[in-house]
N, C-alpha and C. Protein backbone atom coordinates (compact mmCIF):
# COMPACT_ATOMS: atom_id res chain seq x y z
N UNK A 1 46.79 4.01 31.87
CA UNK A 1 45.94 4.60 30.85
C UNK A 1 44.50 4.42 31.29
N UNK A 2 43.97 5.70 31.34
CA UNK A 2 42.49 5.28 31.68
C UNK A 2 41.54 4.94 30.32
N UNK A 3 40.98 4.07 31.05
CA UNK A 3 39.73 3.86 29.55
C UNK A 3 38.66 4.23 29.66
N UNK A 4 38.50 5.44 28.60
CA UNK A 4 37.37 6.54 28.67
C UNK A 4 36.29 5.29 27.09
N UNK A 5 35.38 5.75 27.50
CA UNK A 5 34.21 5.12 26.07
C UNK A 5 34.93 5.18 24.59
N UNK A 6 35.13 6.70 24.90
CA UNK A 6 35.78 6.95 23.43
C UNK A 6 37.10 6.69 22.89
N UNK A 7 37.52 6.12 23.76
CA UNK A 7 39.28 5.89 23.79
C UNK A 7 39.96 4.93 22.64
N UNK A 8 39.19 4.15 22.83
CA UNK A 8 39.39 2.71 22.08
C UNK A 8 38.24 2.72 20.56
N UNK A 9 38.41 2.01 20.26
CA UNK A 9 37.25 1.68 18.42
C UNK A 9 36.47 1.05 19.02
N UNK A 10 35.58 1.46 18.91
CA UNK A 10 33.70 1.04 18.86
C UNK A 10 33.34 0.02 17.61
N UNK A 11 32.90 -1.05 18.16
CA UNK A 11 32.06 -1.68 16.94
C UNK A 11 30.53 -1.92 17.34
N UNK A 12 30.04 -2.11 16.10
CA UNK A 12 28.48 -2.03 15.97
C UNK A 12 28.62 -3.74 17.01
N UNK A 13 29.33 -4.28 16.88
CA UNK A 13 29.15 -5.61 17.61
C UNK A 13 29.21 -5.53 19.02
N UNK A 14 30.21 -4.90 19.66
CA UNK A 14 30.24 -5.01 20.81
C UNK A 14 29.63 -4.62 21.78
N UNK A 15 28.82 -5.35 22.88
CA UNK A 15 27.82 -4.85 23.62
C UNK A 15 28.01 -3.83 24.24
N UNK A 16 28.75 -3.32 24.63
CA UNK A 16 28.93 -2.30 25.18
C UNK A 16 29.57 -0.76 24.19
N UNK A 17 29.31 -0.72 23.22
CA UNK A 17 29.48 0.64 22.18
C UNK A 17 28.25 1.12 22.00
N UNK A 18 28.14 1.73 21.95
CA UNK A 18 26.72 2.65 21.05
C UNK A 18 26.85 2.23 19.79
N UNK A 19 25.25 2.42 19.70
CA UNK A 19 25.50 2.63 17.68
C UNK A 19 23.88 3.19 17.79
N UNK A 20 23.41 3.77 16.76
CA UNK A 20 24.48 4.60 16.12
C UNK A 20 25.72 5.32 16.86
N UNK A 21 26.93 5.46 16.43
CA UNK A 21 27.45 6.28 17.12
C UNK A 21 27.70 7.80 17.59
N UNK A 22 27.56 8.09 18.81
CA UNK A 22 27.14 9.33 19.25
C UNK A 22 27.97 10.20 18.86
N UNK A 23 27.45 11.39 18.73
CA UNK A 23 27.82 12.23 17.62
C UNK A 23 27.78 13.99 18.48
N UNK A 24 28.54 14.47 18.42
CA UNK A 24 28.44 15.82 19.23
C UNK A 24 27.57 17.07 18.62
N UNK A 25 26.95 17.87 19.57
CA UNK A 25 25.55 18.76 19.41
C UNK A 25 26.22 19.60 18.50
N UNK A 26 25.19 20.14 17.30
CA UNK A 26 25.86 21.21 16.77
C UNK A 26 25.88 22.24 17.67
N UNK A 27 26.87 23.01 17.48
CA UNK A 27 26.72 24.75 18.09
C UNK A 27 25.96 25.89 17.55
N UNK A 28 25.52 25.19 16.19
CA UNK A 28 24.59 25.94 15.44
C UNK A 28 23.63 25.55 15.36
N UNK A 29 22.26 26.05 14.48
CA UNK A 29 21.31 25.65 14.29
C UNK A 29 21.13 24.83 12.60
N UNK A 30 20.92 23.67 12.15
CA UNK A 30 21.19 23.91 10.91
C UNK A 30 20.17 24.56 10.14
N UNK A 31 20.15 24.65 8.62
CA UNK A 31 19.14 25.10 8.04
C UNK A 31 17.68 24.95 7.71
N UNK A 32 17.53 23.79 8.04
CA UNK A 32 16.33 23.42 8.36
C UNK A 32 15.30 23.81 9.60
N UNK A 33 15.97 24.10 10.84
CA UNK A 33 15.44 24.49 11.84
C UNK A 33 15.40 25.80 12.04
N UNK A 34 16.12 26.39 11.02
CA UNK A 34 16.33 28.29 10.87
C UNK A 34 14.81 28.39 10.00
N UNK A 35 14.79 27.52 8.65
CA UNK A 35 14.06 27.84 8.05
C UNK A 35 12.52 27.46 8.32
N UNK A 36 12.39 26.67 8.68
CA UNK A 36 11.26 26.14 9.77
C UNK A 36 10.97 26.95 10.54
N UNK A 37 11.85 27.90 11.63
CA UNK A 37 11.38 28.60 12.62
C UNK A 37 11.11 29.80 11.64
N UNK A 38 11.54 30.32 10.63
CA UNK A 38 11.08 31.37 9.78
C UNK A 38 9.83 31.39 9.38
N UNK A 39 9.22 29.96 8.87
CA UNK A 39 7.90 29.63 7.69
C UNK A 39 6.99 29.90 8.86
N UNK A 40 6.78 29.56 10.54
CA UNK A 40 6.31 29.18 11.68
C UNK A 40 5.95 30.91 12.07
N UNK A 41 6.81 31.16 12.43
CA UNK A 41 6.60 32.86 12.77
C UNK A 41 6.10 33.68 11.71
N UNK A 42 6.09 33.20 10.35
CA UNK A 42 5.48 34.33 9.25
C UNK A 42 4.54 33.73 9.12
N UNK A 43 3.72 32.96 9.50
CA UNK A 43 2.56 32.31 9.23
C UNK A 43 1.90 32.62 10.18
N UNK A 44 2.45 32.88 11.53
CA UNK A 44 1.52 32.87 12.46
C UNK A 44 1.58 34.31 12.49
N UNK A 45 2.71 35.38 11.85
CA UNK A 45 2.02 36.81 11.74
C UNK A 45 1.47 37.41 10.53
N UNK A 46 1.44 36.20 9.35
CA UNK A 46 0.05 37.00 8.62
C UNK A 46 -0.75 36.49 8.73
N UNK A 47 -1.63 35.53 9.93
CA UNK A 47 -2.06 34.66 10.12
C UNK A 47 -3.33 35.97 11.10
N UNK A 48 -2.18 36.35 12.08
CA UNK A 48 -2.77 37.70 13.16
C UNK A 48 -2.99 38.54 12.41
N UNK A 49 -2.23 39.26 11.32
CA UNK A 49 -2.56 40.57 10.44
C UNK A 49 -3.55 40.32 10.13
N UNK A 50 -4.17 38.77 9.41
CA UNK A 50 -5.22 39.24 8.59
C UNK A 50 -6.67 38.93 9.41
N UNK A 51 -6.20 38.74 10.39
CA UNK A 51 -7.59 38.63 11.37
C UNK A 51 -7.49 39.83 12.47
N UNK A 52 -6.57 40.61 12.28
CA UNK A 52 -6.87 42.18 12.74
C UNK A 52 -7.36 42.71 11.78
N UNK A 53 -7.29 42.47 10.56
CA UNK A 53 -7.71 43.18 9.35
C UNK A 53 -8.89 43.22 9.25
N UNK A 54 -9.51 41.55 8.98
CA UNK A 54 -10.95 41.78 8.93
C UNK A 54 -12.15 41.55 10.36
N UNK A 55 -11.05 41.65 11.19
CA UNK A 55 -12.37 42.00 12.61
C UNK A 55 -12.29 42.92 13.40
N UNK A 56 -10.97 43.95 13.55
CA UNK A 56 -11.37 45.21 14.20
C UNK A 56 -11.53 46.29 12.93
N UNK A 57 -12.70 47.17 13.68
CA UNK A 57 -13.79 48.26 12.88
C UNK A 57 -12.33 48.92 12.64
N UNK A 58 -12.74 49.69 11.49
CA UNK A 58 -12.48 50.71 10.59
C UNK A 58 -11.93 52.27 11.50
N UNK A 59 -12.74 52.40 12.15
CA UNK A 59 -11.86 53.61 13.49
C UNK A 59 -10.83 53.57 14.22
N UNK A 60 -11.06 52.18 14.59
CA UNK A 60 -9.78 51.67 15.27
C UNK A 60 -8.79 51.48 14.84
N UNK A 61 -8.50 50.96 13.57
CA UNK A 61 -7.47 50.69 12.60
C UNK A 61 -6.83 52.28 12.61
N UNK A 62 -7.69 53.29 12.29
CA UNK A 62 -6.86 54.36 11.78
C UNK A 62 -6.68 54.91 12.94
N UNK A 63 -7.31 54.72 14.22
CA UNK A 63 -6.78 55.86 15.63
C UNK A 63 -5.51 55.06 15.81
N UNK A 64 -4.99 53.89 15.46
CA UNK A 64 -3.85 53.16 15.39
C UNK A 64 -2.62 53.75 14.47
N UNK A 65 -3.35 54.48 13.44
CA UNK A 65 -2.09 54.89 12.31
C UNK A 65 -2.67 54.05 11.07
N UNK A 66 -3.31 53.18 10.61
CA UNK A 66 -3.43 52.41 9.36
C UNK A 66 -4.03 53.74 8.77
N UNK A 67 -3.21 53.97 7.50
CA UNK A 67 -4.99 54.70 6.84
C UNK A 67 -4.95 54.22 5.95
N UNK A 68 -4.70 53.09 4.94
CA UNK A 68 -5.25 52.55 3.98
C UNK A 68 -5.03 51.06 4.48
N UNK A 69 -6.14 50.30 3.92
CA UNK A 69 -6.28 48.80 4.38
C UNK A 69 -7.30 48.53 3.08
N UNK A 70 -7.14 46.76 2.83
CA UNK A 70 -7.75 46.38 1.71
C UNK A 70 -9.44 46.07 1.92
N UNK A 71 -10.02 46.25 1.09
CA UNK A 71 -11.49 46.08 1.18
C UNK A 71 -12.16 45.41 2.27
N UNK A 72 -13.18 45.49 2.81
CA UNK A 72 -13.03 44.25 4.14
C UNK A 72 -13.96 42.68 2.90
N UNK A 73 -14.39 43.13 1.99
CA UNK A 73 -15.09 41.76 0.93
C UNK A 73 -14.39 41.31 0.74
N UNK A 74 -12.40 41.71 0.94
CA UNK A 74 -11.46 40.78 0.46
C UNK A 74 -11.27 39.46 1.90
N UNK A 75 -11.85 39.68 2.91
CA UNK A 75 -11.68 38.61 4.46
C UNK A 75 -12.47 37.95 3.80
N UNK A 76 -13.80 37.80 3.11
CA UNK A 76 -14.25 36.86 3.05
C UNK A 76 -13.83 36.38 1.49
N UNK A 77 -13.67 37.02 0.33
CA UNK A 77 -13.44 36.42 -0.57
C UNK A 77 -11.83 35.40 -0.75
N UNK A 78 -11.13 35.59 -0.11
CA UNK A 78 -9.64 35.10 -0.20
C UNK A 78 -9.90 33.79 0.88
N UNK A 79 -10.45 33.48 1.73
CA UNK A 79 -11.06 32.21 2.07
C UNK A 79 -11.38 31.41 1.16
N UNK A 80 -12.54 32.37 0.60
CA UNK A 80 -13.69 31.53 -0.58
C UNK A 80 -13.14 30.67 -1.52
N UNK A 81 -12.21 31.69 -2.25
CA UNK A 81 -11.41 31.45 -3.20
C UNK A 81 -10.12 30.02 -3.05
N UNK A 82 -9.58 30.55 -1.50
CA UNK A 82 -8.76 29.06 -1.53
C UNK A 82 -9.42 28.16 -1.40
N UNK A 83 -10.55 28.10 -0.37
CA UNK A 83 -11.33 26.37 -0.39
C UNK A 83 -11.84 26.24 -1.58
N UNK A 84 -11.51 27.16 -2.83
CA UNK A 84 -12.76 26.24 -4.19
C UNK A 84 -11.48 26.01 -4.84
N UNK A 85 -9.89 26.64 -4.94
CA UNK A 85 -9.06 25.87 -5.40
C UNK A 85 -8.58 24.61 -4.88
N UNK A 86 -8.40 24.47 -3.72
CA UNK A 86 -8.22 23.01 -3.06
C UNK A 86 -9.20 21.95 -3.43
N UNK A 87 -10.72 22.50 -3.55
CA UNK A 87 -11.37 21.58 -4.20
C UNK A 87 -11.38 21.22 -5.27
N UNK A 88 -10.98 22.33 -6.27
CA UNK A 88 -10.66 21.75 -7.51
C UNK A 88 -9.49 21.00 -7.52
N UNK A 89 -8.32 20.90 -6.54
CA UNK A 89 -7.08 20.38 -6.96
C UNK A 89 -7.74 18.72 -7.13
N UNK A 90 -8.43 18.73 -5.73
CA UNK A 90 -9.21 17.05 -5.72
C UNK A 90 -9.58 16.75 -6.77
N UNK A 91 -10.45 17.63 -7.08
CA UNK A 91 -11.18 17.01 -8.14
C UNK A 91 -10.59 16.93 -9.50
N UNK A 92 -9.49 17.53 -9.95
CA UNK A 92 -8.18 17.44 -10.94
C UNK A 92 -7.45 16.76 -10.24
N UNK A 93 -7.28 15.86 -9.41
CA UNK A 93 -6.47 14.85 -9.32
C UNK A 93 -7.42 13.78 -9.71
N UNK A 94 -8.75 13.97 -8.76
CA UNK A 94 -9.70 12.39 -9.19
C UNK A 94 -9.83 12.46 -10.63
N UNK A 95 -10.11 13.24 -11.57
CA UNK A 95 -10.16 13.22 -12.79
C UNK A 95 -9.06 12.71 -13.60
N UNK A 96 -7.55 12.82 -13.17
CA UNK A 96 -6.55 12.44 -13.90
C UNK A 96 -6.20 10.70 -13.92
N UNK A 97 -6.86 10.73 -11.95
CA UNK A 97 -6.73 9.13 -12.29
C UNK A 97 -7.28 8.04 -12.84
N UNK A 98 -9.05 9.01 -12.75
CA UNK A 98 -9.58 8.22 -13.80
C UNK A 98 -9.36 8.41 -14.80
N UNK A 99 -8.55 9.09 -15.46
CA UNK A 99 -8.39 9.28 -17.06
C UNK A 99 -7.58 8.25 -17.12
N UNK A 100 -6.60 7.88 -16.22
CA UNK A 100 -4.86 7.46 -16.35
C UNK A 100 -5.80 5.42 -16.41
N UNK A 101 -6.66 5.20 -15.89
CA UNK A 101 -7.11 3.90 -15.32
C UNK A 101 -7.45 3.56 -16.63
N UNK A 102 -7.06 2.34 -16.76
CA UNK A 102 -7.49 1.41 -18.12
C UNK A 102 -8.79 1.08 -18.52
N UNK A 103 -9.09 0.95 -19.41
CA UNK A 103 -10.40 0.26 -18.93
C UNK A 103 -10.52 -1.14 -19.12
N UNK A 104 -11.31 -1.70 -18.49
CA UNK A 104 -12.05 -2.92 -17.67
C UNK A 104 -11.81 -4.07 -18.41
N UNK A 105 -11.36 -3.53 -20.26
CA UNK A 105 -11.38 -5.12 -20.71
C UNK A 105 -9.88 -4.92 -21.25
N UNK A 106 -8.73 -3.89 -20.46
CA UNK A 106 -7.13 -4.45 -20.62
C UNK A 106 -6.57 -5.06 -19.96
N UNK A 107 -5.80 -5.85 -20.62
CA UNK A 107 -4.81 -6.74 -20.87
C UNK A 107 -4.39 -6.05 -19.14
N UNK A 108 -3.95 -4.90 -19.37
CA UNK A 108 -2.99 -4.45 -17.93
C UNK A 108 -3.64 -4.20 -16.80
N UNK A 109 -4.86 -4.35 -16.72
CA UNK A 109 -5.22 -5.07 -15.21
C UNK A 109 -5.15 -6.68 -15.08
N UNK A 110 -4.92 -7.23 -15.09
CA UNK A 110 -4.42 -8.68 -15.61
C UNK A 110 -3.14 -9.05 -15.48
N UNK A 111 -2.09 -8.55 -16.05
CA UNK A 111 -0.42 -9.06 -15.91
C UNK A 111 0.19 -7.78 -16.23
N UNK A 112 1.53 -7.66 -16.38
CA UNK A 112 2.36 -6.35 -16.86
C UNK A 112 3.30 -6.85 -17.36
N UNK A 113 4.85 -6.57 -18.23
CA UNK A 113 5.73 -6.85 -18.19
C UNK A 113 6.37 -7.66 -17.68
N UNK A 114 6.42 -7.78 -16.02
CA UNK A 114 7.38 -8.39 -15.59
C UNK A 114 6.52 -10.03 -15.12
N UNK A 115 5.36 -10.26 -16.02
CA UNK A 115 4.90 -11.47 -15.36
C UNK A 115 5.55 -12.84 -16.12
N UNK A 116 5.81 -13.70 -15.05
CA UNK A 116 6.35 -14.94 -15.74
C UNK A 116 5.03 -15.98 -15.67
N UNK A 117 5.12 -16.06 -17.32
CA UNK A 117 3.72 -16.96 -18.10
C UNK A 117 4.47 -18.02 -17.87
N UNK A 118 2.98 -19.01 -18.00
CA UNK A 118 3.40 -20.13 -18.57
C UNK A 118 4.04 -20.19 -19.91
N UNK A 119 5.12 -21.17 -20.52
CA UNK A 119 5.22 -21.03 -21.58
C UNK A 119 3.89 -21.80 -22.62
N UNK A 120 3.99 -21.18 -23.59
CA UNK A 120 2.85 -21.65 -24.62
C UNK A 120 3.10 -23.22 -25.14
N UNK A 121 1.53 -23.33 -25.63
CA UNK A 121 1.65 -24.57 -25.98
C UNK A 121 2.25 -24.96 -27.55
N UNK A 122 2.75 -25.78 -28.68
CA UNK A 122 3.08 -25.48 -29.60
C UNK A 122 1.94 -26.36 -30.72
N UNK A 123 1.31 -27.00 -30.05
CA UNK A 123 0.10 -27.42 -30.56
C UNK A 123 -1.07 -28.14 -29.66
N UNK A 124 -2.22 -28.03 -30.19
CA UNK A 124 -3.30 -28.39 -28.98
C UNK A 124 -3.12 -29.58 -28.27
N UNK A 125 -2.24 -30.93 -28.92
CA UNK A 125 -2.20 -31.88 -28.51
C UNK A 125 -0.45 -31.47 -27.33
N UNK A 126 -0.06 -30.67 -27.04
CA UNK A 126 1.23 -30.77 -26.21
C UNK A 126 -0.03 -31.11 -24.59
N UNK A 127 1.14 -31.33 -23.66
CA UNK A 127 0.71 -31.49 -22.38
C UNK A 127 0.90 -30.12 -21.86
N UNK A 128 0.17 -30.02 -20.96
CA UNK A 128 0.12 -28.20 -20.00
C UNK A 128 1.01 -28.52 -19.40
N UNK A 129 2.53 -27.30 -19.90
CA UNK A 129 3.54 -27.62 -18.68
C UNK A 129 3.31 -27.55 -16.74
N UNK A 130 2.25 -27.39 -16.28
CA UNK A 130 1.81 -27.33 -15.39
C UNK A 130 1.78 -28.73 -14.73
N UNK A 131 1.35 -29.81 -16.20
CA UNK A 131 1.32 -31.01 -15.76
C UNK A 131 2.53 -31.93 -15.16
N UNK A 132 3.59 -31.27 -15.66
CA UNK A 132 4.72 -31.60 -15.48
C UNK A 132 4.96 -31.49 -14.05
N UNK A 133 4.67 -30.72 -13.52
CA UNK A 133 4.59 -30.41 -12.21
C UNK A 133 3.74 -31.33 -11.15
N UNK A 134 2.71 -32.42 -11.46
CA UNK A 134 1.51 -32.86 -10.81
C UNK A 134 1.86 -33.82 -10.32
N UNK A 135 3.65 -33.81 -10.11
CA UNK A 135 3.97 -35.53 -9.28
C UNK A 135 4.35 -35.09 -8.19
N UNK A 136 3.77 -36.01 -6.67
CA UNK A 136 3.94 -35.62 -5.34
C UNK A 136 5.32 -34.80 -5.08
N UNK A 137 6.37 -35.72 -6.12
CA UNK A 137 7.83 -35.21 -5.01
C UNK A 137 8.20 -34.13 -5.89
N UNK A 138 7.50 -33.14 -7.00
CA UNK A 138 8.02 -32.35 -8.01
C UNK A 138 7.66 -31.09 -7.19
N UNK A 139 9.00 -30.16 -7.03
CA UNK A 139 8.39 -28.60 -6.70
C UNK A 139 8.38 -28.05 -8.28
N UNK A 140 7.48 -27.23 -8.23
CA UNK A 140 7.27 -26.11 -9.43
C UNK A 140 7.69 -25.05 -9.30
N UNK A 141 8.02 -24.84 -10.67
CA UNK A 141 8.20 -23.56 -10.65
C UNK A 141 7.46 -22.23 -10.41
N UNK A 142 7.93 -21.00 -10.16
CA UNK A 142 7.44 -19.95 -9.73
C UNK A 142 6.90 -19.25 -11.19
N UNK A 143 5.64 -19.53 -11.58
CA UNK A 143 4.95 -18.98 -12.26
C UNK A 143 3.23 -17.71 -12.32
N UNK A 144 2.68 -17.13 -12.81
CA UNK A 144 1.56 -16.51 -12.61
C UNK A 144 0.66 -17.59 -13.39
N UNK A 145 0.02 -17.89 -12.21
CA UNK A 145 -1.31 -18.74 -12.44
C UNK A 145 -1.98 -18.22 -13.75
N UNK A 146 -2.57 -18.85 -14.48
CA UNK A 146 -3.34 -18.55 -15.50
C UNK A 146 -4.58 -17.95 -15.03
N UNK A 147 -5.58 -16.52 -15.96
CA UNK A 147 -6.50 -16.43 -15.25
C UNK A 147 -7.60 -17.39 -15.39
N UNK A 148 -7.83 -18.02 -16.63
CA UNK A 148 -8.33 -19.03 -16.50
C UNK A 148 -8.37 -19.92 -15.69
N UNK A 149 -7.16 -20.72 -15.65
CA UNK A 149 -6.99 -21.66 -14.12
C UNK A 149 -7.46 -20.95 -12.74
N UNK A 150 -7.04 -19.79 -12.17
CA UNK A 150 -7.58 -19.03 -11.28
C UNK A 150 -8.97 -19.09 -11.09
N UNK A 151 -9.83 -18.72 -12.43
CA UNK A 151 -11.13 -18.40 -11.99
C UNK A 151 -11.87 -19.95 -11.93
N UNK A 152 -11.19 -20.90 -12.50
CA UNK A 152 -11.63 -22.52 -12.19
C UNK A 152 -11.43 -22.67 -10.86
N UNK A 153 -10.34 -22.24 -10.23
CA UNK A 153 -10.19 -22.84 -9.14
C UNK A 153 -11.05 -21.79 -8.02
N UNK A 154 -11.41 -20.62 -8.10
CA UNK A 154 -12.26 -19.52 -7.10
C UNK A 154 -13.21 -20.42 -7.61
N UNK A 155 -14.10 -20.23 -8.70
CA UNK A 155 -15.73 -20.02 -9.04
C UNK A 155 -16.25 -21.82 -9.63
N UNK A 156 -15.21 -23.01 -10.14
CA UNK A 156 -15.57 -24.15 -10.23
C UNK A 156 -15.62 -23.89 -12.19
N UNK A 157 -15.74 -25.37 -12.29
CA UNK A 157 -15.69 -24.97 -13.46
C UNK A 157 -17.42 -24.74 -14.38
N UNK A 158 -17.27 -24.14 -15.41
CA UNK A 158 -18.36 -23.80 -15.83
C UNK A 158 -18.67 -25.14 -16.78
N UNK A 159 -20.30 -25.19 -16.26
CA UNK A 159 -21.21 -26.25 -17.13
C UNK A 159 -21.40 -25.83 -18.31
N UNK A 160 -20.55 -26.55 -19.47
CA UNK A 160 -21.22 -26.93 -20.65
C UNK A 160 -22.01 -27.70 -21.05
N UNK A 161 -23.25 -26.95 -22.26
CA UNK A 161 -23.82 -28.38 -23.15
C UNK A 161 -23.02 -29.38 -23.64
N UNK A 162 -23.57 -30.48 -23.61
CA UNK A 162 -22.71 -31.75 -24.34
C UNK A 162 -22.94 -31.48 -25.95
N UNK A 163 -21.59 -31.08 -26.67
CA UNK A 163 -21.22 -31.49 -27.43
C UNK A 163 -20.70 -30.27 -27.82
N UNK A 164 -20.30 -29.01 -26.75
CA UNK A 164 -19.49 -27.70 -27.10
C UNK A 164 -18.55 -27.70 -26.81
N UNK A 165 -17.65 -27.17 -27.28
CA UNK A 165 -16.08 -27.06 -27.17
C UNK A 165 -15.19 -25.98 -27.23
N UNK A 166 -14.93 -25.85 -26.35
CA UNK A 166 -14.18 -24.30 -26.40
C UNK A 166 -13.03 -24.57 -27.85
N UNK A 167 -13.11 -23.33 -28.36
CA UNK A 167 -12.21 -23.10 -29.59
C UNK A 167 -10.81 -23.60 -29.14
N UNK A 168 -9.51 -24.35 -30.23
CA UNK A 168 -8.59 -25.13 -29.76
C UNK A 168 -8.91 -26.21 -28.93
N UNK A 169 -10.01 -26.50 -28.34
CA UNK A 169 -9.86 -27.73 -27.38
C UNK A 169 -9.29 -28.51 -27.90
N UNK A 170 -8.56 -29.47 -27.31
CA UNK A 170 -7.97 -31.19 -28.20
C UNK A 170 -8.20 -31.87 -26.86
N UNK A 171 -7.42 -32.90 -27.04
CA UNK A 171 -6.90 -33.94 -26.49
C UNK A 171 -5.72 -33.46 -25.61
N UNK A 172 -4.82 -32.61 -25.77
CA UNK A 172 -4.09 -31.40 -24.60
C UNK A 172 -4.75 -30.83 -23.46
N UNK A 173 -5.74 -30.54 -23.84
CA UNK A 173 -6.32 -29.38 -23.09
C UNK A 173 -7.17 -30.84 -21.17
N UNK A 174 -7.12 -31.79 -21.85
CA UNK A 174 -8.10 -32.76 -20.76
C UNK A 174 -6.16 -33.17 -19.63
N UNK A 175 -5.65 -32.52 -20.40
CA UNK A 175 -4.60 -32.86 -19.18
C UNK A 175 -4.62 -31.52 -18.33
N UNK A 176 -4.51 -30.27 -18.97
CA UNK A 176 -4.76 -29.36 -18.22
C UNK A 176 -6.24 -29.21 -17.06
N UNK A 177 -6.87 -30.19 -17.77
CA UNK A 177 -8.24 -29.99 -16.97
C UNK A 177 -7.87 -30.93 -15.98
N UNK A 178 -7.37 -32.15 -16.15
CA UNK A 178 -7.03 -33.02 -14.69
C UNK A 178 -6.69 -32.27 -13.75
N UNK A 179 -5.50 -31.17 -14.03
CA UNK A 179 -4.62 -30.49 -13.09
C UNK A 179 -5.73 -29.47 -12.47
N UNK A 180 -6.61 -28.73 -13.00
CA UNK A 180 -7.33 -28.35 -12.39
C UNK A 180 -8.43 -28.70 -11.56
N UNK A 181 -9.21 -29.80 -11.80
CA UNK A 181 -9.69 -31.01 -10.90
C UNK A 181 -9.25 -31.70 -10.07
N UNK A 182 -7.99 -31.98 -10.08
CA UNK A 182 -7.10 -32.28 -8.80
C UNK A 182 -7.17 -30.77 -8.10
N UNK A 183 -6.83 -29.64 -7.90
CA UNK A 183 -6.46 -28.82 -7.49
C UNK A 183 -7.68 -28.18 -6.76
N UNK A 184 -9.01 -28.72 -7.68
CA UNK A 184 -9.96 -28.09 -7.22
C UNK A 184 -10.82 -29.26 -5.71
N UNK A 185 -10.00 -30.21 -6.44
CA UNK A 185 -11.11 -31.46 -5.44
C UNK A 185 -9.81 -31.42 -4.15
């Protein structure tokens, strides 16, 4: 028995098979390459029509046989006309996205649906579950940073007068601030 390539089962494993596996030429063309070579050739002959149209003179056309042909103001207006719709498409797209864009003080540039919060606190005096996390051998969990905590930890924390207090502050909140002072120092 001779052993031809194809003789035996091919696996994606074995060094010596192909993969993908080779596959025999169509005898046809499929439809894509019919229709492709169609869009290619009609483009490139009204492509020639209309630049015989509007650059050989008016005598010539008809010692040829044309005797009616469209205005020659239509060579330049049907240009005109598509580059100011393409520009408008731009500019009706840039317009939609700025319509579609939030503005600056939502919630949804910030988080979406699928963000996993911290869970909340249930009174000012709880500990920041974050803290829970602040012992060497503890991994944490996979949470979205607070933006608060975030912008402590980019920009430092902001100087208050002595004796202001952010609304809710307690006795909770100075554990959350450790965690961010560790994190920041």
């Amino acid at each position: 028995m001779t052993n031809y390539p194809h003789s035996s089962p091919l696996s994606p494993t074995s060094p010596i098979s192909p993969w993908p596996p080779e596959t025999e030429p169509a005898s046809h063309p499929n439809a894509k390459e019919a229709y492709g070579f169609l869009v290619a050739v009609g483009t490139s002959a009204a492509g020639i029509i209309f630049l015989v149209w509007a650059l050989v003179p008016g005598r010539i056309l008809e010692s040829w046989g044309v005797e009616w042909y469209p205005n020659r103001e239509w060579a330049i207006l049907i240009p005109a006309h598509s580059m100011v719709v393409v520009l408008l498409a731009y500019f009706v797209y840039l317009t939609l996205m700025i319509y579609n864009t939030p503005s600056l003080n939502s919630l949804s540039l910030v988080t979406d649906e699928r963000a996993h919060r911290l869970p909340p606190r249930r009174t000012p005096s709880d500990p920041s579950p974050i803290f829970a996390y602040a012992r060497p051998d503890a991994v944490p969990e996979a949470w979205d940073v607070p933006l608060g905590m975030a912008c402590a930890m980019i920009y430092g924390r902001r100087k208050r007068p002595k004796g202001e207090e952010r609304k809710g502050e307690g006795s909770g909140d100075a554990v959350g601030s450790a965690v961010v002072d560790a994190v920041l120092l």
